[in-house]
PDB file of N, CA and C in Angstrom:
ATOM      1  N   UNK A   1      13.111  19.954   9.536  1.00  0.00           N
ATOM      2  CA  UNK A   1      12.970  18.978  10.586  1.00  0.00           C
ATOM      3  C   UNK A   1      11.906  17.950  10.233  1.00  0.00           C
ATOM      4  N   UNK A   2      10.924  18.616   9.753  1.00  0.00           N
ATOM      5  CA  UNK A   2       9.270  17.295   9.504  1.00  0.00           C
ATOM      6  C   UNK A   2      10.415  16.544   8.267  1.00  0.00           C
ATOM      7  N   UNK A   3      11.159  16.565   6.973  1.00  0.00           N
ATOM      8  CA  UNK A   3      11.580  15.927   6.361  1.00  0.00           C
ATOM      9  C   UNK A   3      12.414  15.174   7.155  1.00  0.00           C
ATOM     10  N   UNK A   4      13.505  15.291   8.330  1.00  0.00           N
ATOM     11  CA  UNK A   4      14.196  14.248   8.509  1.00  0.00           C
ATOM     12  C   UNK A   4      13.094  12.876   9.321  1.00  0.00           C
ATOM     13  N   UNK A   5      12.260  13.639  10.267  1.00  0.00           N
ATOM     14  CA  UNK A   5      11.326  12.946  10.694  1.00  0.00           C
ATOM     15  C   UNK A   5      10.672  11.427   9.509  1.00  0.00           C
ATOM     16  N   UNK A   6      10.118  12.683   8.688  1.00  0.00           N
ATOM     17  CA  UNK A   6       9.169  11.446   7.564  1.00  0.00           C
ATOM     18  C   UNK A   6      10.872  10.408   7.008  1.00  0.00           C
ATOM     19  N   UNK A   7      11.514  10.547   6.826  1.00  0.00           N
ATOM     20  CA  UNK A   7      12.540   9.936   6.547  1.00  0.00           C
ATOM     21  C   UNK A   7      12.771   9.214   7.972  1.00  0.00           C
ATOM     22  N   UNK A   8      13.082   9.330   8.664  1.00  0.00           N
ATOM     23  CA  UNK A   8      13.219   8.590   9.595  1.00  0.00           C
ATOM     24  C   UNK A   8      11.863   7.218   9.803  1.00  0.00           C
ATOM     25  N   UNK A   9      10.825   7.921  10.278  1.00  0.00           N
ATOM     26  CA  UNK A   9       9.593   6.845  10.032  1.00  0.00           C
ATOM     27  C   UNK A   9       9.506   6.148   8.910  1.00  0.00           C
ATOM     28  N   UNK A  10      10.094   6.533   7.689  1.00  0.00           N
ATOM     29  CA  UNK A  10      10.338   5.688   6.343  1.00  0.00           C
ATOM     30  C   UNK A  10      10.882   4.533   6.355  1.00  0.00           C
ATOM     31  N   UNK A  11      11.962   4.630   7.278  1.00  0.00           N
ATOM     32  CA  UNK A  11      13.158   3.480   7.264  1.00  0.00           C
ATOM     33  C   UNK A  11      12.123   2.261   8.106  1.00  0.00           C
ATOM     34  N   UNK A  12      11.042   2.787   8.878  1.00  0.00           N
ATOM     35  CA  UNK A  12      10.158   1.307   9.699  1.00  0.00           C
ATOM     36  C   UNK A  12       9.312   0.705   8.895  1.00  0.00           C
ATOM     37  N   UNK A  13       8.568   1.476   7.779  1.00  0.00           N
ATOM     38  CA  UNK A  13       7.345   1.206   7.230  1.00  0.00           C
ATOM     39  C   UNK A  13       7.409   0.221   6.617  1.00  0.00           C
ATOM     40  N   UNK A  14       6.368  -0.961   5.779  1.00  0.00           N
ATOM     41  CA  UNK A  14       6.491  -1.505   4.790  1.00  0.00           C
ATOM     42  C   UNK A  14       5.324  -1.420   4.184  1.00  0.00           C
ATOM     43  N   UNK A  15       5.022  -1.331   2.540  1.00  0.00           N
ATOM     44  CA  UNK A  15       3.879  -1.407   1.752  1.00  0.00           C
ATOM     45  C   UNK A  15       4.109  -2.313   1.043  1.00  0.00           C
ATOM     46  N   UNK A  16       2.740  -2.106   0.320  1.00  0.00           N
ATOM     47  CA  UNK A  16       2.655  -3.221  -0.825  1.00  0.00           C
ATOM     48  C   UNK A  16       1.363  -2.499  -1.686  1.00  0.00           C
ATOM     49  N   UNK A  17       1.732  -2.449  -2.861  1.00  0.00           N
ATOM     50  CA  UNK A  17       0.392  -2.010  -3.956  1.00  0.00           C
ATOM     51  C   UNK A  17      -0.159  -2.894  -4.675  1.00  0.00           C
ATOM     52  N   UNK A  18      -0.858  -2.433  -5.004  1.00  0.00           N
ATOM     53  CA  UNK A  18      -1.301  -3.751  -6.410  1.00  0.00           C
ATOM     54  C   UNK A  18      -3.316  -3.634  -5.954  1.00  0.00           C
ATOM     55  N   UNK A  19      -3.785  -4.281  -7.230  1.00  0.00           N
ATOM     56  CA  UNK A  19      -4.942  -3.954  -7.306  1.00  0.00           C
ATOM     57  C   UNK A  19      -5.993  -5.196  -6.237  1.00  0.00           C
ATOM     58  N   UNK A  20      -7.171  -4.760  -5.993  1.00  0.00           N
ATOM     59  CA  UNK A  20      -7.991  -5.938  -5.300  1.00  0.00           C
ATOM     60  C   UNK A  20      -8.349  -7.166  -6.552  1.00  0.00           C
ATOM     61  N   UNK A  21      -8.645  -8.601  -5.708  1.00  0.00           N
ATOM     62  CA  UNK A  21      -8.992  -9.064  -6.475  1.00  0.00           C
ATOM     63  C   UNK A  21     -10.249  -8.926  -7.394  1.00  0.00           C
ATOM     64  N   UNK A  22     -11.063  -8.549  -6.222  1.00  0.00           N
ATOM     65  CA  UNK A  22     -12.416  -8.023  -6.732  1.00  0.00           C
ATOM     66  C   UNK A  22     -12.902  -7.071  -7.228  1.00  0.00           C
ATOM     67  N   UNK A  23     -12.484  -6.049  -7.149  1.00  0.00           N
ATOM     68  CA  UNK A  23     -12.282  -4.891  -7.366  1.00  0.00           C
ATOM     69  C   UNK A  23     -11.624  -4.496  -8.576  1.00  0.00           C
ATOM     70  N   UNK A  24     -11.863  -3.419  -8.998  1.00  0.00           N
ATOM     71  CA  UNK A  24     -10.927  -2.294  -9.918  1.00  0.00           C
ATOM     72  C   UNK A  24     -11.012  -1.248  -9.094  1.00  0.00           C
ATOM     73  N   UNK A  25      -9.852  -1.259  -7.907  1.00  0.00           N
ATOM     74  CA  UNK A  25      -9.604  -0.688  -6.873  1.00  0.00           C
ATOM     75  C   UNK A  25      -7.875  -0.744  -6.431  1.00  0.00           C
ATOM     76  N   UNK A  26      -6.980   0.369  -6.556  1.00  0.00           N
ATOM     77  CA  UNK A  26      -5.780   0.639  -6.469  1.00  0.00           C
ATOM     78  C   UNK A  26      -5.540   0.518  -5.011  1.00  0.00           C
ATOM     79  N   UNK A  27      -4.925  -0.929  -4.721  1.00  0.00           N
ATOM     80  CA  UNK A  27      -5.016  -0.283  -3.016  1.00  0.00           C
ATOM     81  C   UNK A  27      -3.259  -0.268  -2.411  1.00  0.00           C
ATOM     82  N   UNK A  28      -3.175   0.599  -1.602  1.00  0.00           N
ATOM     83  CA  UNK A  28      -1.881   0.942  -0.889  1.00  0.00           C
ATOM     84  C   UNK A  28      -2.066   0.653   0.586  1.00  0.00           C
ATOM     85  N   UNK A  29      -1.140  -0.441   0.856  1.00  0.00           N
ATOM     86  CA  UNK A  29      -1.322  -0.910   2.161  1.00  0.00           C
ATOM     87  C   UNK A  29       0.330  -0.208   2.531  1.00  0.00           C
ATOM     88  N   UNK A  30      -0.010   0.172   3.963  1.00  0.00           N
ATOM     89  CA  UNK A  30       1.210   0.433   4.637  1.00  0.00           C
ATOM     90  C   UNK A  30       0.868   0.269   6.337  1.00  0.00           C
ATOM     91  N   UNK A  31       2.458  -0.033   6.907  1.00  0.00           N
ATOM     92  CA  UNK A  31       2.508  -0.382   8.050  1.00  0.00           C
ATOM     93  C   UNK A  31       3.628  -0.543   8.868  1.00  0.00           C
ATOM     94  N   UNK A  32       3.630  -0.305   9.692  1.00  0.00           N
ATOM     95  CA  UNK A  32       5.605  -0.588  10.760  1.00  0.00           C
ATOM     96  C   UNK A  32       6.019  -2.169  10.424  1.00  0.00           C
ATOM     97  N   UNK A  33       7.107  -2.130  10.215  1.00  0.00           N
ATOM     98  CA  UNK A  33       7.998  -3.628   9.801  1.00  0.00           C
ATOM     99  C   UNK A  33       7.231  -4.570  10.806  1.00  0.00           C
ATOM    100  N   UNK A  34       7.208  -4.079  12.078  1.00  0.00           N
ATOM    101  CA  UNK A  34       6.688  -5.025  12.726  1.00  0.00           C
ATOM    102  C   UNK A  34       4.879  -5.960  12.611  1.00  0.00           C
ATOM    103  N   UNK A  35       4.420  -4.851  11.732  1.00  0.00           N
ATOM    104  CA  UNK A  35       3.444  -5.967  10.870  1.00  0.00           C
ATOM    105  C   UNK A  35       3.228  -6.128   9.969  1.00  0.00           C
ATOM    106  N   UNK A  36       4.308  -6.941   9.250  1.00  0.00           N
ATOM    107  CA  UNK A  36       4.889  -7.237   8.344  1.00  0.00           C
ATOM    108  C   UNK A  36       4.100  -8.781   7.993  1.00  0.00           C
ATOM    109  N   UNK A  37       4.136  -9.391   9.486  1.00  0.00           N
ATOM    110  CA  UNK A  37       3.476 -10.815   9.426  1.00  0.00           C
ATOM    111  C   UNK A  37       2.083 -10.762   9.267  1.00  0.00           C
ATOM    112  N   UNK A  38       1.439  -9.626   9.512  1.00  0.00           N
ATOM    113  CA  UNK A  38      -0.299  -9.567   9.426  1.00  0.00           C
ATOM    114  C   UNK A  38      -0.283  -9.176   7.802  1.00  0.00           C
ATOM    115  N   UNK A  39       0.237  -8.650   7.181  1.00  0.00           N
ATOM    116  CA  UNK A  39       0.205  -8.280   5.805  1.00  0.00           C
ATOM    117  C   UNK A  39      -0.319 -10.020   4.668  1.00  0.00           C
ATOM    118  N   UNK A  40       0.363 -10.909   5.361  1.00  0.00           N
ATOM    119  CA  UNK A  40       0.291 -12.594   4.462  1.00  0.00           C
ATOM    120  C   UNK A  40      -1.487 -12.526   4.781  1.00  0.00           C
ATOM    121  N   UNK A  41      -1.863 -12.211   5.684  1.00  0.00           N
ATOM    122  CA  UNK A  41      -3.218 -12.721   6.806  1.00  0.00           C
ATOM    123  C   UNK A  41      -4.362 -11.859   5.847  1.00  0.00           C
ATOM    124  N   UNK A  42      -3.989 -10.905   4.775  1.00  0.00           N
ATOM    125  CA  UNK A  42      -5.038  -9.563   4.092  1.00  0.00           C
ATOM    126  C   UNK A  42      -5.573  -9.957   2.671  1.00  0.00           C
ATOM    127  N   UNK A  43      -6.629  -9.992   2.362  1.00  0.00           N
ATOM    128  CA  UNK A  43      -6.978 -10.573   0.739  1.00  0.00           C
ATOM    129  C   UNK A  43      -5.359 -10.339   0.199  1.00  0.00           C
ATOM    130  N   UNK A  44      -5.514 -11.298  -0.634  1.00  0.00           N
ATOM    131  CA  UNK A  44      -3.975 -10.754  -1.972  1.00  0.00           C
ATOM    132  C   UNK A  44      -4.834  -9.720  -2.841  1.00  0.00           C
ATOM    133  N   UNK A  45      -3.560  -8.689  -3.500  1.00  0.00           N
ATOM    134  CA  UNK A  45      -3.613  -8.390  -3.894  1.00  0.00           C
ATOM    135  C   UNK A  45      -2.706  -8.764  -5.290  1.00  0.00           C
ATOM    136  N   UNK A  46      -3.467  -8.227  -6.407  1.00  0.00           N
ATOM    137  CA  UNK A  46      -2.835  -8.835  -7.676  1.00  0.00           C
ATOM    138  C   UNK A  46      -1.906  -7.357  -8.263  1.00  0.00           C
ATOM    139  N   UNK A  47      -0.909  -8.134  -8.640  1.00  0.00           N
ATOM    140  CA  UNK A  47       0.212  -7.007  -9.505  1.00  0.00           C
ATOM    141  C   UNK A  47      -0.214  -7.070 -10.434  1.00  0.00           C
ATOM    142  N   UNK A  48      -0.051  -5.533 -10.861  1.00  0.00           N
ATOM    143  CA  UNK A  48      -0.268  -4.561 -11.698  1.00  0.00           C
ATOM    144  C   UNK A  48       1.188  -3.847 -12.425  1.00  0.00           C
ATOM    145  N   UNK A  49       0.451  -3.252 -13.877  1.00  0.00           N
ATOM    146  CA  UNK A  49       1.834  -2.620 -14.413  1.00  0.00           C
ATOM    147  C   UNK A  49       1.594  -1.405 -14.009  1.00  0.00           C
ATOM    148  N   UNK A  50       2.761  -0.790 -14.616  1.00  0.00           N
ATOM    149  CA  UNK A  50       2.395   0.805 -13.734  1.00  0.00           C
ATOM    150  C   UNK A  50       1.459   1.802 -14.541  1.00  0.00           C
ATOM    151  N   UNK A  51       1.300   1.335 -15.727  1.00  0.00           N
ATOM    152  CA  UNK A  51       0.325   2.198 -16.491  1.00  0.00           C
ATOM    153  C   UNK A  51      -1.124   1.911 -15.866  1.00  0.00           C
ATOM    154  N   UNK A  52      -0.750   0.797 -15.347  1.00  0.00           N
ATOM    155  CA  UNK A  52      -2.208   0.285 -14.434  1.00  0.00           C
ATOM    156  C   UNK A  52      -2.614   1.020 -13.454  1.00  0.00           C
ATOM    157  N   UNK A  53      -1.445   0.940 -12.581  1.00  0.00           N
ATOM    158  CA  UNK A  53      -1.735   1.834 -11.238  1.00  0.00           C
ATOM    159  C   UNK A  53      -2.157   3.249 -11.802  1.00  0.00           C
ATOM    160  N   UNK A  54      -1.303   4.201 -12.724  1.00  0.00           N
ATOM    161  CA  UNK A  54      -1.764   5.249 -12.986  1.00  0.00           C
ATOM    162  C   UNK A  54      -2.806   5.882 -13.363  1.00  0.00           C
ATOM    163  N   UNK A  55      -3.775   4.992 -14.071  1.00  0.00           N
ATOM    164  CA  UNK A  55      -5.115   4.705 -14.995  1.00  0.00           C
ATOM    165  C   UNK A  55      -6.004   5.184 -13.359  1.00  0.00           C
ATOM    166  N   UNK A  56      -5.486   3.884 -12.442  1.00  0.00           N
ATOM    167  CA  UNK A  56      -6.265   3.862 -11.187  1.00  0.00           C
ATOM    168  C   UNK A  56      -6.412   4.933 -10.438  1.00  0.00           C
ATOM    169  N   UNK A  57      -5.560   5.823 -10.255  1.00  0.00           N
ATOM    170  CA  UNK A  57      -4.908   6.918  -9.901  1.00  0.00           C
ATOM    171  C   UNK A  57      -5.561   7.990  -9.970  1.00  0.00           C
ATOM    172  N   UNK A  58      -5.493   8.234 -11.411  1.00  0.00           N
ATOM    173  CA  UNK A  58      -6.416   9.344 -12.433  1.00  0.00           C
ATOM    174  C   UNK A  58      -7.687   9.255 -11.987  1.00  0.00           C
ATOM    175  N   UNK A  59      -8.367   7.978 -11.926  1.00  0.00           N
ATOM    176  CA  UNK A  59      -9.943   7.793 -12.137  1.00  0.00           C
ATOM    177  C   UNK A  59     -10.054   8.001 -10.382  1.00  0.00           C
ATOM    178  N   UNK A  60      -9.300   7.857  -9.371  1.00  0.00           N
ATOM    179  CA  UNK A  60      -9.725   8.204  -8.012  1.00  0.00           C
ATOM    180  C   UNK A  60      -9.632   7.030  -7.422  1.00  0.00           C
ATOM    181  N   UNK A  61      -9.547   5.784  -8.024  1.00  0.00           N
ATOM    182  CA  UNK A  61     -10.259   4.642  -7.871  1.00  0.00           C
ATOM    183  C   UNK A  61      -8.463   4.042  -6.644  1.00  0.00           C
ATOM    184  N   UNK A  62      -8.758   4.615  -5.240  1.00  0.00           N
ATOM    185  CA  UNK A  62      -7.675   4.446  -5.063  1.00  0.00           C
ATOM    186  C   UNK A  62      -8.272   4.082  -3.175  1.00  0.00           C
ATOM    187  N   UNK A  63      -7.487   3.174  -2.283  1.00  0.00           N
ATOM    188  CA  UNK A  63      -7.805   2.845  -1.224  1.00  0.00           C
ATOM    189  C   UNK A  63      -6.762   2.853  -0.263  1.00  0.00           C
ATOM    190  N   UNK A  64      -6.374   3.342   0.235  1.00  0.00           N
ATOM    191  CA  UNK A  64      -5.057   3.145   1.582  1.00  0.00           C
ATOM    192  C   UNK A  64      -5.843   2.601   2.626  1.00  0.00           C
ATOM    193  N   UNK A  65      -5.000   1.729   3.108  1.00  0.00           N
ATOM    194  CA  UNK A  65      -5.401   0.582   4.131  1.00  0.00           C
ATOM    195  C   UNK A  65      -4.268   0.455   5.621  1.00  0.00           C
ATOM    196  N   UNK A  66      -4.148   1.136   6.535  1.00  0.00           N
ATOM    197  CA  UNK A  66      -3.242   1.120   7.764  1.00  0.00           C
ATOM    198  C   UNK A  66      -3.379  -0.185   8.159  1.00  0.00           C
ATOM    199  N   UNK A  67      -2.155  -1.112   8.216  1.00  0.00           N
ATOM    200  CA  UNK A  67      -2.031  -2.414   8.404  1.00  0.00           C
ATOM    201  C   UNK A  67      -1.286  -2.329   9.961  1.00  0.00           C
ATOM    202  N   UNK A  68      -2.168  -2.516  11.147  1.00  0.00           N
ATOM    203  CA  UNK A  68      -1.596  -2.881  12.118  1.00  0.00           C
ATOM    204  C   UNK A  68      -1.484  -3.913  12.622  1.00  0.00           C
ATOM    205  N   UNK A  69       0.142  -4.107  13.445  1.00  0.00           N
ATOM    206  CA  UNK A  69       0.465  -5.542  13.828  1.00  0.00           C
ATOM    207  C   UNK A  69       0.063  -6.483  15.100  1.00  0.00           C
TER     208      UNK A  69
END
């Protein structure tokens, strides 16, 4: 049941990864579709390759950010 759930709440969410500008800091933003429009409004973040993210990963060097709308 908790799997159809997290699947279900899956289908609202939206993220975005990629590193800070300032930083050497992995950050994972997530949030309901519906703030989707506050996401443009958040420092950019710069893309990364994935050996990048993983490097980031390893070292801890990692930030989740709850983006509400």
């Amino acid at each position: 049941m908790e799997k159809d759930l997290l699947e279900a709440l899956g289908q609202h969410l939206v993220w975005r990864i990629g590193r800070a500008e300032e930083e050497e800091v992995l950050v994972v933003r997530v949030g309901l579709a519906s703030a989707t429009p506050r996401f443009k409004e958040l420092p950019r973040l710069v893309n990364i390759p994935d050996a990048e993210i993983e490097r980031l990963a390893r070292e801890g060097r990692v930030r989740v950010e709850w983006v509400e709308g």
